[in-house]
N, C-alpha and C. Protein backbone atom coordinates (compact mmCIF):
# COMPACT_ATOMS: atom_id res chain seq x y z
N UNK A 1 -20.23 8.15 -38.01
CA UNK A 1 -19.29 7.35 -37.25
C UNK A 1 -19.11 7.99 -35.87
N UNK A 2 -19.08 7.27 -34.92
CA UNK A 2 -19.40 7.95 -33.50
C UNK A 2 -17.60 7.25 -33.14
N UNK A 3 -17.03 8.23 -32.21
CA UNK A 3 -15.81 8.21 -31.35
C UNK A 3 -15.99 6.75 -29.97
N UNK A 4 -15.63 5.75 -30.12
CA UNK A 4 -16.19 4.94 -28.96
C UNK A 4 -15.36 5.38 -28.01
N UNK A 5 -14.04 6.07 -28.06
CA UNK A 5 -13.78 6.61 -26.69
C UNK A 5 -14.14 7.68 -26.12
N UNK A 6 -14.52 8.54 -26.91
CA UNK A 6 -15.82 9.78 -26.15
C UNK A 6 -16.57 8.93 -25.13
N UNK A 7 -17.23 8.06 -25.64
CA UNK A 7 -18.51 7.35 -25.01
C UNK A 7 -17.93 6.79 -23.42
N UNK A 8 -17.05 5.89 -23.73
CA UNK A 8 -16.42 5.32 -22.47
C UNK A 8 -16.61 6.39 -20.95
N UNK A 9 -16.90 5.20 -20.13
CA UNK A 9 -17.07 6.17 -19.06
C UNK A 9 -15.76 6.30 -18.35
N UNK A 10 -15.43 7.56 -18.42
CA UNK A 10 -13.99 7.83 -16.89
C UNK A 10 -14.51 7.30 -15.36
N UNK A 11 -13.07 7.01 -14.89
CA UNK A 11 -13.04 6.50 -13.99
C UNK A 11 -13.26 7.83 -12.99
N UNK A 12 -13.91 7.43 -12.17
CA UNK A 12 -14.37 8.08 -10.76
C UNK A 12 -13.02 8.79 -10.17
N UNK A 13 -12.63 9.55 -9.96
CA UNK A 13 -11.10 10.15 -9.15
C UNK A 13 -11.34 9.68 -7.61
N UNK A 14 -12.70 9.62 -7.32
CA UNK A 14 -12.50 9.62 -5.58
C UNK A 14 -12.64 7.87 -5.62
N UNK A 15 -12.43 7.06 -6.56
CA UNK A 15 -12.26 5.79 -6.53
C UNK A 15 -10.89 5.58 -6.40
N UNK A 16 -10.05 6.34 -6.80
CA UNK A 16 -8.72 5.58 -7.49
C UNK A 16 -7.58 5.89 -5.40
N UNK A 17 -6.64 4.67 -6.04
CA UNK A 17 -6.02 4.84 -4.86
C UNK A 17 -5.62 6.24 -4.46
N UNK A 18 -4.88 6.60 -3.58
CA UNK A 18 -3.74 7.56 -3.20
C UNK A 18 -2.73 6.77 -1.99
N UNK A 19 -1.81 7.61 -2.17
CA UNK A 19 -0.29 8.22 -0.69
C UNK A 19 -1.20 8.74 0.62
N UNK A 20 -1.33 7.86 1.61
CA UNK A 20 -1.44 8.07 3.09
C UNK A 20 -0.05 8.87 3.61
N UNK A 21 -0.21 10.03 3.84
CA UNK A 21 1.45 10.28 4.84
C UNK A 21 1.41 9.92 5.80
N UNK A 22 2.82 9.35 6.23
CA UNK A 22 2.54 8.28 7.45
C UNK A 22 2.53 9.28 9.07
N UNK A 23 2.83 10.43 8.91
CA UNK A 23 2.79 11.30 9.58
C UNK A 23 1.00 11.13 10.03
N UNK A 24 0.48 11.00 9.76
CA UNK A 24 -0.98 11.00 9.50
C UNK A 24 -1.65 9.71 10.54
N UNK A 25 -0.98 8.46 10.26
CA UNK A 25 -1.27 7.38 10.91
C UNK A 25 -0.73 7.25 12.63
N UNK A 26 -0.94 6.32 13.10
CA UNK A 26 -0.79 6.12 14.52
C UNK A 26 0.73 4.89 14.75
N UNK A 27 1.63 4.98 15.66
CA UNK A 27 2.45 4.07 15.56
C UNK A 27 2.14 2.78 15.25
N UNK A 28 0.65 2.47 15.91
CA UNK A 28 0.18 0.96 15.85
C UNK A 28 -0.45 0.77 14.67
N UNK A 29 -0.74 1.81 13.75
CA UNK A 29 -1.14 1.30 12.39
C UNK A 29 -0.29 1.27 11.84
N UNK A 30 1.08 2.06 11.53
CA UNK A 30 2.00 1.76 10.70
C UNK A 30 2.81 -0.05 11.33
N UNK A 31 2.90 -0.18 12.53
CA UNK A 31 3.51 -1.29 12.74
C UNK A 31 2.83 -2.79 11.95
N UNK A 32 1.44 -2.58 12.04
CA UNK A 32 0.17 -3.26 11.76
C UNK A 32 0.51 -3.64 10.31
N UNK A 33 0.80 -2.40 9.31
CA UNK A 33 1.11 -2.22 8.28
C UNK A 33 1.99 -3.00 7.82
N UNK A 34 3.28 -2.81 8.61
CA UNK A 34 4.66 -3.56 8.47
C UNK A 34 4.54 -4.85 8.39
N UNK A 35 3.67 -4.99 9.59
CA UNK A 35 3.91 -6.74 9.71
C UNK A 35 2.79 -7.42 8.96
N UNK A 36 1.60 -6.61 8.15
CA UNK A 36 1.06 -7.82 7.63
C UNK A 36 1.80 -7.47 6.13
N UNK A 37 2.74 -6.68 5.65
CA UNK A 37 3.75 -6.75 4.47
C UNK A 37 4.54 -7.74 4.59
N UNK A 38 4.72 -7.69 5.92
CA UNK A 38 5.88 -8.76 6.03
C UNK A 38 5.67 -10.37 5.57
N UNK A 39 4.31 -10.60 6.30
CA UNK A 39 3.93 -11.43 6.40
C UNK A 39 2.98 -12.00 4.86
N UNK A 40 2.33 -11.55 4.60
CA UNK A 40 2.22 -11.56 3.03
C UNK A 40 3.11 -11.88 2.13
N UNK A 41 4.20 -10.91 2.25
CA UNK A 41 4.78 -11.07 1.06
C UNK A 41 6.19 -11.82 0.96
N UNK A 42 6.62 -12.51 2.36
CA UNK A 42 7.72 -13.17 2.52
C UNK A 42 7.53 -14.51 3.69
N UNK A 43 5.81 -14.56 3.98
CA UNK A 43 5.46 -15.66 4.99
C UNK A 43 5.98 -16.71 4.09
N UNK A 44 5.32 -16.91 3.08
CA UNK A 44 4.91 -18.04 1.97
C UNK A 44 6.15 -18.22 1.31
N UNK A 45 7.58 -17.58 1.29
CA UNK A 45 8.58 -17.92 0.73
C UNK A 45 9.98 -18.49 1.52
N UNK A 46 9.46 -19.65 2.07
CA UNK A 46 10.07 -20.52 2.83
C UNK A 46 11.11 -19.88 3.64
N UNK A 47 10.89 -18.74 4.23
CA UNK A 47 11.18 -18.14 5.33
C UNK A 47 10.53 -17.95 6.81
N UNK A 48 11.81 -18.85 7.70
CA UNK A 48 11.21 -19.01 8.96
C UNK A 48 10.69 -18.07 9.88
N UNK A 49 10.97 -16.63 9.81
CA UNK A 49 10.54 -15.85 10.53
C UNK A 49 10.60 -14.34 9.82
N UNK A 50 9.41 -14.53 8.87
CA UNK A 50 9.19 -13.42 8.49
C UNK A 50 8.87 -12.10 9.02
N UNK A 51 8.63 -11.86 10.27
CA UNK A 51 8.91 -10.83 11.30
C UNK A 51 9.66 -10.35 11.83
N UNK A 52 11.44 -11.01 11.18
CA UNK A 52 12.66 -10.55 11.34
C UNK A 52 12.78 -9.09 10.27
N UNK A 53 12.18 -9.23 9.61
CA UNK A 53 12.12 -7.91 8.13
C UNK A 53 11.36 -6.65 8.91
N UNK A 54 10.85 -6.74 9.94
CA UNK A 54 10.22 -5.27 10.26
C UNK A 54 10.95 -4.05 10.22
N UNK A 55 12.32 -4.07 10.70
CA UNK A 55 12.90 -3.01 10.50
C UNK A 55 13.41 -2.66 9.66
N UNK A 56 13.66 -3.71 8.88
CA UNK A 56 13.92 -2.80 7.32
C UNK A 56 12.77 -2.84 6.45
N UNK A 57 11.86 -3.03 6.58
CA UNK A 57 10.63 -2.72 6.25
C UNK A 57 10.48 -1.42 6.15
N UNK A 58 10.29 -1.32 7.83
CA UNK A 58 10.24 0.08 8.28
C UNK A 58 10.85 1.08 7.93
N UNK A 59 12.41 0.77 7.58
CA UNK A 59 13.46 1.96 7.23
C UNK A 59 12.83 2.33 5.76
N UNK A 60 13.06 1.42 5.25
CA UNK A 60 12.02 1.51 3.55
C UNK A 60 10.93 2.41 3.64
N UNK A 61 10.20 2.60 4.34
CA UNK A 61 8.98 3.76 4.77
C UNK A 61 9.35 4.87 4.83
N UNK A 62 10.24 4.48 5.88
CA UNK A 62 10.46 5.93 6.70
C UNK A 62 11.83 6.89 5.29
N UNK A 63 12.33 6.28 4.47
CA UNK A 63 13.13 6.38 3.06
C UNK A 63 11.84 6.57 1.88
N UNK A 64 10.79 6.45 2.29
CA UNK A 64 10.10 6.47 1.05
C UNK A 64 9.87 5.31 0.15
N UNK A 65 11.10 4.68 0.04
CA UNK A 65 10.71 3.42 -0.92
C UNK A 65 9.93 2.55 -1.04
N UNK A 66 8.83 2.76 0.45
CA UNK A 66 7.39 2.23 0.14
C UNK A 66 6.38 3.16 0.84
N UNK A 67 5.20 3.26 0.15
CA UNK A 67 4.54 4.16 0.70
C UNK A 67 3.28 3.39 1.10
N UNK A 68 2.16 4.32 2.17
CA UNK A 68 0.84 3.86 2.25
C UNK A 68 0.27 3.91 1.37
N UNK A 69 -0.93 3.27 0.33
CA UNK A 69 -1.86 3.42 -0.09
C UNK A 69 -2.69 2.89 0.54
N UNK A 70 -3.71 4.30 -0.15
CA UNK A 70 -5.28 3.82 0.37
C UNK A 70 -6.26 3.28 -0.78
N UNK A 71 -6.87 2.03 -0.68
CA UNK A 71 -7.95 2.27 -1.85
C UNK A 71 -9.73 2.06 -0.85
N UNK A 72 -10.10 3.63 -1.71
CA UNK A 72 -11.27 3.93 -0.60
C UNK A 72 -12.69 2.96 -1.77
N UNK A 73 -12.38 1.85 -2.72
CA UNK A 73 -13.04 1.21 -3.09
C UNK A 73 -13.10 0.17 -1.91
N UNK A 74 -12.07 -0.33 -1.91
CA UNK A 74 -12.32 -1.37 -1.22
C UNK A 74 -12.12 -1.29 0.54
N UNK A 75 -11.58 0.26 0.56
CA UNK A 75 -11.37 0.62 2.22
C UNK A 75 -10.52 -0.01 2.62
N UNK A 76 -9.34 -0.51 2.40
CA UNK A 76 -8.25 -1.16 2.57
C UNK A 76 -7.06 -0.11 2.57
N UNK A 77 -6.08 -0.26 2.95
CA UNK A 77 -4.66 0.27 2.78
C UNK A 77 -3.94 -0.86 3.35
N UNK A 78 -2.17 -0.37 2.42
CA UNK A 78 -1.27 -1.68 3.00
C UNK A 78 0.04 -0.62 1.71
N UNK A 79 0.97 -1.21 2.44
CA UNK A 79 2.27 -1.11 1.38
C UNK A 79 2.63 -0.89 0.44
N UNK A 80 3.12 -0.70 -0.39
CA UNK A 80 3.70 -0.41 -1.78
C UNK A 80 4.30 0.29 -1.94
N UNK A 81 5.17 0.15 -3.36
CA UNK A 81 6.12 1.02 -3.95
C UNK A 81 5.83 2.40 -4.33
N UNK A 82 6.41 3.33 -4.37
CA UNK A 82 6.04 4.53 -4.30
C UNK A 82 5.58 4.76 -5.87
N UNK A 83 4.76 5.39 -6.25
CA UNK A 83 4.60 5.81 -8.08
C UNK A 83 5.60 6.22 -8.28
């Protein structure tokens, strides 16, 4: 009888996301950041000016309560909740 989770292959570590410190980024990428969160995730919910949220967006960052991720699969980064 063979273990089928021995067999399974692990996931790659330099696949999986991580935490960008924003210390790290440029003002115009974190703003970049902000506003396509903004815009994503509160364009589409019948709100007229979803670019009113940048600064508390922002405060949320700069508090931690959302952080950068990076995923170097797809070479993307954007927003999220902190792990």
């Amino acid at each position: 009888m063979t273990d089928d989770a021995a067999n399974q292959a692990q996931p790659d570590p330099r696949e999986e996301k991580f935490v960008v410190e924003t210390e790290l980024l440029t003002q115009e990428q974190l703003t970049g950041l902000v506003e396509e969160y903004c815009t994503r995730y509160h364009g589409l919910n019948d709100t007229e000016s979803p670019l009113a949220e940048r600064d508390r967006v922002l405060a949320a960052v700069k508090r931690g309560d959302l952080v950068v991720w990076f995923d170097p699969v797809e070479n993307t980064a954007g927003l999220g909740p902190s792990a």
